[in-house]
Structure formats: structure tokens, C-alpha cells
N, C-alpha and C. Protein backbone atom coordinates (compact mmCIF):
# COMPACT_ATOMS: atom_id res chain seq x y z
N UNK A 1 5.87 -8.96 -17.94
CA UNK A 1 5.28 -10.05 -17.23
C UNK A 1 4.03 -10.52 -17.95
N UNK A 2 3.77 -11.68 -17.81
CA UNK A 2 2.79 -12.36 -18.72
C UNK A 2 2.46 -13.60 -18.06
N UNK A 3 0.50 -13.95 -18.06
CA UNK A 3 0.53 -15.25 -17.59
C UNK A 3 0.00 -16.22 -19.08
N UNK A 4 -0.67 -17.14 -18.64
CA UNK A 4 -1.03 -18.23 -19.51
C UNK A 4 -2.26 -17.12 -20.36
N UNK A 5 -3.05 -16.60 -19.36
CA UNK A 5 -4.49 -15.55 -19.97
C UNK A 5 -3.71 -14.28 -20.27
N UNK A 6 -2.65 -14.20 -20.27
CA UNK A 6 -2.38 -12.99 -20.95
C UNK A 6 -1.70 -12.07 -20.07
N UNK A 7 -1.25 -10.41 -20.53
CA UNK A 7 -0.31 -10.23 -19.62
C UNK A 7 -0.94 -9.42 -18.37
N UNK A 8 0.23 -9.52 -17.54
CA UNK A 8 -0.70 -9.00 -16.22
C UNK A 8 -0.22 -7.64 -16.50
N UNK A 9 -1.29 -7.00 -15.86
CA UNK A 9 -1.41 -5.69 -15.43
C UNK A 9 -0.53 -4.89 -14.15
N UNK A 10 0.11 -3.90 -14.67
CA UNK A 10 0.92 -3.53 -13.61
C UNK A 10 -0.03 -3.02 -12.36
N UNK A 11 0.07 -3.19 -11.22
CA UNK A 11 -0.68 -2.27 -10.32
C UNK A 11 -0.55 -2.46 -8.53
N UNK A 12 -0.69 -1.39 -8.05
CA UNK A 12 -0.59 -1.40 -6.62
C UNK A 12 -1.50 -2.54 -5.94
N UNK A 13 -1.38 -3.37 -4.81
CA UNK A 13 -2.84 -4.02 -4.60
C UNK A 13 -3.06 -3.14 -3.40
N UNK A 14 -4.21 -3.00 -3.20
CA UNK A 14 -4.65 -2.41 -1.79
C UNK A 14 -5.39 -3.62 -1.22
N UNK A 15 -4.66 -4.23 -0.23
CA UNK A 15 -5.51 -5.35 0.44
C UNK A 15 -6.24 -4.76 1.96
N UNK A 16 -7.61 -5.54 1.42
CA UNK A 16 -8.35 -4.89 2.99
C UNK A 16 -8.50 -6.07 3.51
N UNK A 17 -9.38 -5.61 4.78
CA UNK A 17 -9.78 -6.86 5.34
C UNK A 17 -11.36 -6.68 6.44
N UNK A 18 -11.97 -7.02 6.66
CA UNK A 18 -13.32 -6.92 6.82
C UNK A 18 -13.91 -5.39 7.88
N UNK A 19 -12.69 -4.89 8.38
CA UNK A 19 -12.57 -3.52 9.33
C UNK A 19 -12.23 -2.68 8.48
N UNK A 20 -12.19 -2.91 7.12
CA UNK A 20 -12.00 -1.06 6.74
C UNK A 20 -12.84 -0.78 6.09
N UNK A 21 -12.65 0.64 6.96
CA UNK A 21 -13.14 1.62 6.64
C UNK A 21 -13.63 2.18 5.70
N UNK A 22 -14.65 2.52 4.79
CA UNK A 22 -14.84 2.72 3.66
C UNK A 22 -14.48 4.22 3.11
N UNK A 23 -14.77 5.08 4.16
CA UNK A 23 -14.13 6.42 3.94
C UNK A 23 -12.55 6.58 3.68
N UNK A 24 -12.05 5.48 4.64
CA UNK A 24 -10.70 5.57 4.61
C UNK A 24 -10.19 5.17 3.22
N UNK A 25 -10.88 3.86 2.94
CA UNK A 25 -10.42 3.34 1.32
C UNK A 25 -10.06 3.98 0.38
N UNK A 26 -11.41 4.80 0.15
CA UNK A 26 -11.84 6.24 -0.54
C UNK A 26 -10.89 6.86 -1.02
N UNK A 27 -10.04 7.41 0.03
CA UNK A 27 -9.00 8.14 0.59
C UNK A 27 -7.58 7.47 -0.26
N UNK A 28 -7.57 6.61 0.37
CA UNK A 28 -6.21 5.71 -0.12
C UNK A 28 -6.22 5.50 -1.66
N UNK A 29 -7.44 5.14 -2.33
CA UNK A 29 -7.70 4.87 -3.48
C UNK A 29 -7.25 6.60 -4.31
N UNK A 30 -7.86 7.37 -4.01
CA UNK A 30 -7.72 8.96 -4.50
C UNK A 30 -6.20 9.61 -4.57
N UNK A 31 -5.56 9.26 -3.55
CA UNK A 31 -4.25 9.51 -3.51
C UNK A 31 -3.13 8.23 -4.80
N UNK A 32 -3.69 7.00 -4.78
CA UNK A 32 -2.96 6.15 -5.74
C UNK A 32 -3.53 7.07 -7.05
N UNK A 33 -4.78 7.43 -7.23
CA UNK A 33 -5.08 7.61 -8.79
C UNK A 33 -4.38 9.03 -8.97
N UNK A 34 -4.63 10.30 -7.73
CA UNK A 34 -3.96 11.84 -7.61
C UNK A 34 -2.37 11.48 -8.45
N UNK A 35 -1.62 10.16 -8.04
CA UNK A 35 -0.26 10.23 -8.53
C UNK A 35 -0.42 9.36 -10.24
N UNK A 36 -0.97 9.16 -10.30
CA UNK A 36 -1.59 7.80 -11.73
C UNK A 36 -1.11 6.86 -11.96
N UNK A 37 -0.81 5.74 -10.61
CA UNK A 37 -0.74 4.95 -10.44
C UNK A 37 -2.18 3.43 -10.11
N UNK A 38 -2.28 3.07 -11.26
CA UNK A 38 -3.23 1.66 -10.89
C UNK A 38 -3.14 0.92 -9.83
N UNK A 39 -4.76 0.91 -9.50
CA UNK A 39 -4.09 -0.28 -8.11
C UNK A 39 -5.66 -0.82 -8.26
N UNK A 40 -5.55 -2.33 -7.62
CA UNK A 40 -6.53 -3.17 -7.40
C UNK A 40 -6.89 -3.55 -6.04
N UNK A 41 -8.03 -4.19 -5.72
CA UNK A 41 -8.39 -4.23 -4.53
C UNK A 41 -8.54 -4.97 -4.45
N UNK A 42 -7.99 -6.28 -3.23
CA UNK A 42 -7.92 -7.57 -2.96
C UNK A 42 -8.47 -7.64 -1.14
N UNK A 43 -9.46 -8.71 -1.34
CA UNK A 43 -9.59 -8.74 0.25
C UNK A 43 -9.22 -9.66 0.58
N UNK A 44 -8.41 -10.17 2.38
CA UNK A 44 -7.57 -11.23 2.43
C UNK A 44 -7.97 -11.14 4.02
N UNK A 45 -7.46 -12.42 4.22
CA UNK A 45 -7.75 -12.94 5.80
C UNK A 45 -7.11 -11.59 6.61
N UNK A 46 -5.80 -11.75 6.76
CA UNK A 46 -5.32 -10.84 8.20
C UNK A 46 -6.23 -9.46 8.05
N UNK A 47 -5.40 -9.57 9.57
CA UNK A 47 -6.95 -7.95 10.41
C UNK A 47 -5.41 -7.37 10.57
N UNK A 48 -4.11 -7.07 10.50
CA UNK A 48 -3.04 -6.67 11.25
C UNK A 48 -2.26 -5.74 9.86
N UNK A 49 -2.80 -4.11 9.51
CA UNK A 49 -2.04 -3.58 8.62
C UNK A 49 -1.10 -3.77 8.03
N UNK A 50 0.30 -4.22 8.72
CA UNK A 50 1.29 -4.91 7.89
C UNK A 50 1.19 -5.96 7.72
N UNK A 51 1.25 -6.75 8.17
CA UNK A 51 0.76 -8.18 7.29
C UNK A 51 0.27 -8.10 6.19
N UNK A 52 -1.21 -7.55 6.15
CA UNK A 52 -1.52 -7.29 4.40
C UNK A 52 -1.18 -6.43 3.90
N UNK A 53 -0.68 -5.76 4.13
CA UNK A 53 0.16 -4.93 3.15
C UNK A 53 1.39 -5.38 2.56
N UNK A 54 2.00 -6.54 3.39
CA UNK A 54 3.24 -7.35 3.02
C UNK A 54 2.58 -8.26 1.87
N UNK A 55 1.73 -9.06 2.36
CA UNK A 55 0.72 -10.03 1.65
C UNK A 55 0.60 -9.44 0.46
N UNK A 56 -0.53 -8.07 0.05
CA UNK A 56 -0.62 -7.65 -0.98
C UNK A 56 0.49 -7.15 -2.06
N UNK A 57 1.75 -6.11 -1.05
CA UNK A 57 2.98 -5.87 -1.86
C UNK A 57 3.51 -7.67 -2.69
N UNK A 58 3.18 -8.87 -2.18
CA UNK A 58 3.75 -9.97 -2.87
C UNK A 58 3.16 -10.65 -3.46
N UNK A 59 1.85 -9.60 -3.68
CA UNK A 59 1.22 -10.43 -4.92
C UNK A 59 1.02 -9.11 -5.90
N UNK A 60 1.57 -7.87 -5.83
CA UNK A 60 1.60 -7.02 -6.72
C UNK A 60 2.98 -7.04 -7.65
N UNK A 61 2.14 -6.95 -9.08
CA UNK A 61 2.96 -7.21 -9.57
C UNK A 61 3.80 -6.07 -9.88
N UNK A 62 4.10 -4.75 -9.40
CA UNK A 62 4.54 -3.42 -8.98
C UNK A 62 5.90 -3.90 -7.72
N UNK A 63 5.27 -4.68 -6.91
CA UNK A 63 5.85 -4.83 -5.14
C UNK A 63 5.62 -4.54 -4.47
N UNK A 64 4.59 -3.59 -4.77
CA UNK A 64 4.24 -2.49 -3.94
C UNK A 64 2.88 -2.67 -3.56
N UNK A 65 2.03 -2.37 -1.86
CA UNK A 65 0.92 -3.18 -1.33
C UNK A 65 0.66 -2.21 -0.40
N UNK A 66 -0.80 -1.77 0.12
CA UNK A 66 -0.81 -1.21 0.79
C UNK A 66 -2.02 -2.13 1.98
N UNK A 67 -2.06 -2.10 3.18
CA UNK A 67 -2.60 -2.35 4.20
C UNK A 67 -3.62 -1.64 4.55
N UNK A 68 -4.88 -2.10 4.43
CA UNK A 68 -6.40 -1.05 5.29
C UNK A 68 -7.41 -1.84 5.68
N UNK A 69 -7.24 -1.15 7.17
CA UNK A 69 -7.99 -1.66 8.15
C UNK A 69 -8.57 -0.56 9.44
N UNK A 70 -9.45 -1.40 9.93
CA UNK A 70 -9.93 -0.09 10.97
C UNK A 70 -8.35 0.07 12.20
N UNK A 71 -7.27 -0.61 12.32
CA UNK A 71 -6.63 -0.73 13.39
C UNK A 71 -5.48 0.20 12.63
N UNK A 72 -5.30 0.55 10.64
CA UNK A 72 -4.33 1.26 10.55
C UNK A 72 -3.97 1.16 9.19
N UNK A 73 -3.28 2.11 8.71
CA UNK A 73 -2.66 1.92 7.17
C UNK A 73 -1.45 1.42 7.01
N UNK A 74 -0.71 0.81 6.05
CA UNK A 74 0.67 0.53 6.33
C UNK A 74 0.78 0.59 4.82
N UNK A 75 1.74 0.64 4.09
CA UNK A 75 2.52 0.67 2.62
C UNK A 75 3.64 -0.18 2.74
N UNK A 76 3.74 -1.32 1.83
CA UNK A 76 4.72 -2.51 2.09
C UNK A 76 5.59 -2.27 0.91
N UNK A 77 6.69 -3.02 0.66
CA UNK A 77 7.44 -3.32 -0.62
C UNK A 77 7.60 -4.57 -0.63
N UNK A 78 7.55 -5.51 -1.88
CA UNK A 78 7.85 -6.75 -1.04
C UNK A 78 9.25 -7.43 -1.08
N UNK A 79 10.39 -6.73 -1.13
CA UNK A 79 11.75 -7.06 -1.21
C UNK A 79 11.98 -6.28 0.18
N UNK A 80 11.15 -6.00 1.12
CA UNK A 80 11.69 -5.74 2.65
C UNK A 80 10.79 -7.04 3.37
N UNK A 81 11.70 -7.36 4.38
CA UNK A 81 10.89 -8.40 5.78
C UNK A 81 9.70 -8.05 6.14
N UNK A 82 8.74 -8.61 6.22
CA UNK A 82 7.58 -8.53 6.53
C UNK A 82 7.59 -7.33 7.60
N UNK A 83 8.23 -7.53 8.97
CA UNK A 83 8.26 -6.45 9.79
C UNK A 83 8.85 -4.99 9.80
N UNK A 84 9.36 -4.99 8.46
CA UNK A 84 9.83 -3.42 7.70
C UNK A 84 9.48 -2.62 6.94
N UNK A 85 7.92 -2.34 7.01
CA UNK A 85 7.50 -1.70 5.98
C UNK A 85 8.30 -0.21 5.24
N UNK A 86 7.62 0.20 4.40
CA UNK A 86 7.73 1.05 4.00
C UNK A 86 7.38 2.68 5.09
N UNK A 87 6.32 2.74 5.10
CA UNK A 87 5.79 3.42 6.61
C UNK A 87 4.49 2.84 7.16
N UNK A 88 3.67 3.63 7.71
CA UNK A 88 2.64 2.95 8.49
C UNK A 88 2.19 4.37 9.22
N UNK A 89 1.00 4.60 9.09
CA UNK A 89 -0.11 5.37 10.31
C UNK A 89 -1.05 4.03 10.45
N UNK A 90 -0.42 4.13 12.37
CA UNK A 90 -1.52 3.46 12.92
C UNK A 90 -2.94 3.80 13.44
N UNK A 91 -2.93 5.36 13.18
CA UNK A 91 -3.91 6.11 13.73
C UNK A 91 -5.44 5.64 12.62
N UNK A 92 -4.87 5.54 10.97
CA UNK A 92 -5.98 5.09 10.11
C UNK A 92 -7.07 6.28 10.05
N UNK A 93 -6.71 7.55 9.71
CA UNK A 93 -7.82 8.22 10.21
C UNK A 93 -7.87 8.83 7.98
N UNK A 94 -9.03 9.06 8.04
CA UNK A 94 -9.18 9.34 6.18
C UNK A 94 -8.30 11.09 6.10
N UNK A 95 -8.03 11.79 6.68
CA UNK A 95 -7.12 12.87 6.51
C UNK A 95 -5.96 11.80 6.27
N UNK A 96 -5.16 11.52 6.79
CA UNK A 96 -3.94 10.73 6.39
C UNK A 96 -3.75 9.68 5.36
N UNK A 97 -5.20 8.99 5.05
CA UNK A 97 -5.36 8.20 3.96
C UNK A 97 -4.90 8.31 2.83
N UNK A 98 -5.30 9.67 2.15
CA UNK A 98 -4.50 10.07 0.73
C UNK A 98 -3.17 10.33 1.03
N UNK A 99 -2.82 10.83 2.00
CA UNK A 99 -1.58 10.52 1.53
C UNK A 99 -0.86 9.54 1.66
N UNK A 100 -1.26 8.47 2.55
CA UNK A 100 -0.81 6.52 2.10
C UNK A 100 -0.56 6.23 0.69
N UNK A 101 -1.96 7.02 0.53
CA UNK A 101 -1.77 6.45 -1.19
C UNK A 101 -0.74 7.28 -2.04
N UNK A 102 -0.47 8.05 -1.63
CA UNK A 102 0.32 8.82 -2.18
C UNK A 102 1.67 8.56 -2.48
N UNK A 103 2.19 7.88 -0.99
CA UNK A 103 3.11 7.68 -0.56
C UNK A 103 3.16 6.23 -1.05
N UNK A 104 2.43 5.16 -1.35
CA UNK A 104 2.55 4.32 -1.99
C UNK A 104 2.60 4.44 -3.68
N UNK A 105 1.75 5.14 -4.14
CA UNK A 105 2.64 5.37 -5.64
C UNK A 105 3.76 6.00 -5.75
N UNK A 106 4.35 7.12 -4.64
CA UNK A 106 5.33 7.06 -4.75
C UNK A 106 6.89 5.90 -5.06
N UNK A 107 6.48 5.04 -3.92
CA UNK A 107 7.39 4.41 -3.86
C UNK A 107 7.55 3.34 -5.40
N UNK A 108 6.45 3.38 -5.85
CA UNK A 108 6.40 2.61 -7.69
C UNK A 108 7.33 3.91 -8.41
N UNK A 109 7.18 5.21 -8.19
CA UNK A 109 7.94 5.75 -8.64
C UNK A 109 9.21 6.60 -8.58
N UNK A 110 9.25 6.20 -7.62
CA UNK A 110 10.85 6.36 -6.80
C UNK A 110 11.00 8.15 -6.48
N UNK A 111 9.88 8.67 -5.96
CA UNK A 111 9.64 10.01 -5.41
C UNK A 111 9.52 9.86 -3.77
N UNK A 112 10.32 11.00 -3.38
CA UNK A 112 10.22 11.15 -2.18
C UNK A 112 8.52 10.92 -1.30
N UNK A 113 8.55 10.38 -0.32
CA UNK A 113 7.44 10.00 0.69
C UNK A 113 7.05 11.54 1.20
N UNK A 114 5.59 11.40 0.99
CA UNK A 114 4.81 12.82 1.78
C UNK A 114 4.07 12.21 2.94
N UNK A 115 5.16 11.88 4.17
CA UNK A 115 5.02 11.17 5.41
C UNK A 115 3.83 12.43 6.15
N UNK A 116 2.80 11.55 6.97
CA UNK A 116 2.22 12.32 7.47
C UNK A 116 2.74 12.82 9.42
N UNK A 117 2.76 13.28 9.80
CA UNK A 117 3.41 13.53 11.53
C UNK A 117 2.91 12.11 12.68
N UNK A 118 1.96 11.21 11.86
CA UNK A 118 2.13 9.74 13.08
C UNK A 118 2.64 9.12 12.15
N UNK A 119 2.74 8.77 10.74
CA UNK A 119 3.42 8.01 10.20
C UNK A 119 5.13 7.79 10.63
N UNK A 120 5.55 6.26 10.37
CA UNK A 120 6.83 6.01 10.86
C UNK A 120 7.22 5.83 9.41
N UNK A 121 8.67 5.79 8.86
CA UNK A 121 9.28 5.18 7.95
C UNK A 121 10.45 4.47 8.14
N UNK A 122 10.65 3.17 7.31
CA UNK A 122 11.97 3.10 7.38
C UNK A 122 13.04 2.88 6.51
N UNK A 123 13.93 2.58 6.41
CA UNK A 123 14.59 2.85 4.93
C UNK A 123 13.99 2.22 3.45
N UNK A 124 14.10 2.82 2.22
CA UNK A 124 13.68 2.46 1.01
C UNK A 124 14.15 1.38 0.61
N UNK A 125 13.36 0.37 0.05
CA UNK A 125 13.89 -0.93 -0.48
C UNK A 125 14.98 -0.66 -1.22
N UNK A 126 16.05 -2.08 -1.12
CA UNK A 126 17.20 -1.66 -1.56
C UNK A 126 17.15 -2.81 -2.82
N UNK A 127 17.17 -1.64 -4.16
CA UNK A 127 16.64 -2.39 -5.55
C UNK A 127 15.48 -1.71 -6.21
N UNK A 128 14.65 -1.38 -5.02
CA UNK A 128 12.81 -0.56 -5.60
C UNK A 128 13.00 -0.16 -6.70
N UNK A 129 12.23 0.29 -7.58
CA UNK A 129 12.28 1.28 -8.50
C UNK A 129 11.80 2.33 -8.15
């Protein structure tokens, strides 16, 4: 992939939005780098975990997007419907954070999810890498 300035950079986006958490970030950020996966940080209007995490998975150039906010984490792909993420803790608490991130570089690398006990999942994009 390549733009006019040159080529883009592969990487997760982590989109926030004016409620997160900074501990939690922390968290999410540590678990993307624990697997060594790049990711960037984009801040964007919605307050509603999946949404930006859908938002961010479709502007990563990976597919892959994660959601943080004080209301919750979510991990998107963006070849699923907006309302199908990947998983989601709505609880948002920084124990569960790393492993969002975790669970989001996973899914760049096609390794099983280290789901936490409130996290939901639902099936793996069909195509992901």
C-alpha cells in the first residue's frame, strides 16, 4: 500500500474519544506492543466503543481497530458489520485492557483470542489474516 507521500505504514489504530481513560490506554497500548504489533492513536467524534473501533478498524490499514472509552473496549475488523465486532469488554476496566490489545494484535495475526470472562466474541472475519 502506498499513498501520494509515500507508503503507509502498517498498523492497528486505537481510536479514543474524549472519556478514555488514560490508565486504560496504557494498558491497551502494552498489550498491542507485548505481541509487536504497531498501532497509532487517532481521536474521533463517537463516545460508543464499537463504533470507533469500527471507524478506526476502516481506516487501519491492518483492518484491524480498537475502541477506548470510559463506557468500554471493543476490537473491530473492518470486513465485519459495524454491529459485529470482534469482541468487546464493556466493563473497560485496565486489568482487561492488555489483553484487548492483545487480542487485537492477535487478530492481525491470526492467533487465537485471550478473551477475558466479560468479554463477548463473535465469529472471526471471514478473509482476516
Amino acid at each position: 500500500m502506498s499513498s501520494r507521500d509515500g507508503p503507509v505504514r502498517p498498523v492497528v489504530v486505537i481510536g479514543t474519544s474524549g472519556s478514555a481513560p488514560d490508565d486504560v490506554l496504557r494498558e491497551v497500548r502494552a498489550g498491542l506492543e507485548e505481541e509487536g504489533v504497531p498501532f497509532d492513536v487517532h481521536a474521533y467524534e463517537q463516545t460508543d466503543p464499537v463504533a470507533l473501533a469500527h471507524q478506526a478498524a476502516r481506516d487501519s490499514p491492518l483492518d484491524v481497530g480498537l475502541g477506548v472509552t470510559g463506557d468500554g473496549l471493543c476490537v473491530h475488523h473492518a470486513k465485519l458489520p459495524r454491529d459485529r465486532p470482534v469482541c468487546s469488554d464493556p466493563a473497560g476496566e485496565p486489568a482487561a485492557a492488555r489483553r484487548v490489545g492483545h487480542d487485537a494484535a492477535r487478530v492481525v495475526t491470526g492467533l487465537p483470542l485471550k478473551l477475558s470472562d466479560t468479554s463477548t466474541e463473535t465469529d472471526p472475519p471471514t478473509g482476516a489474516p
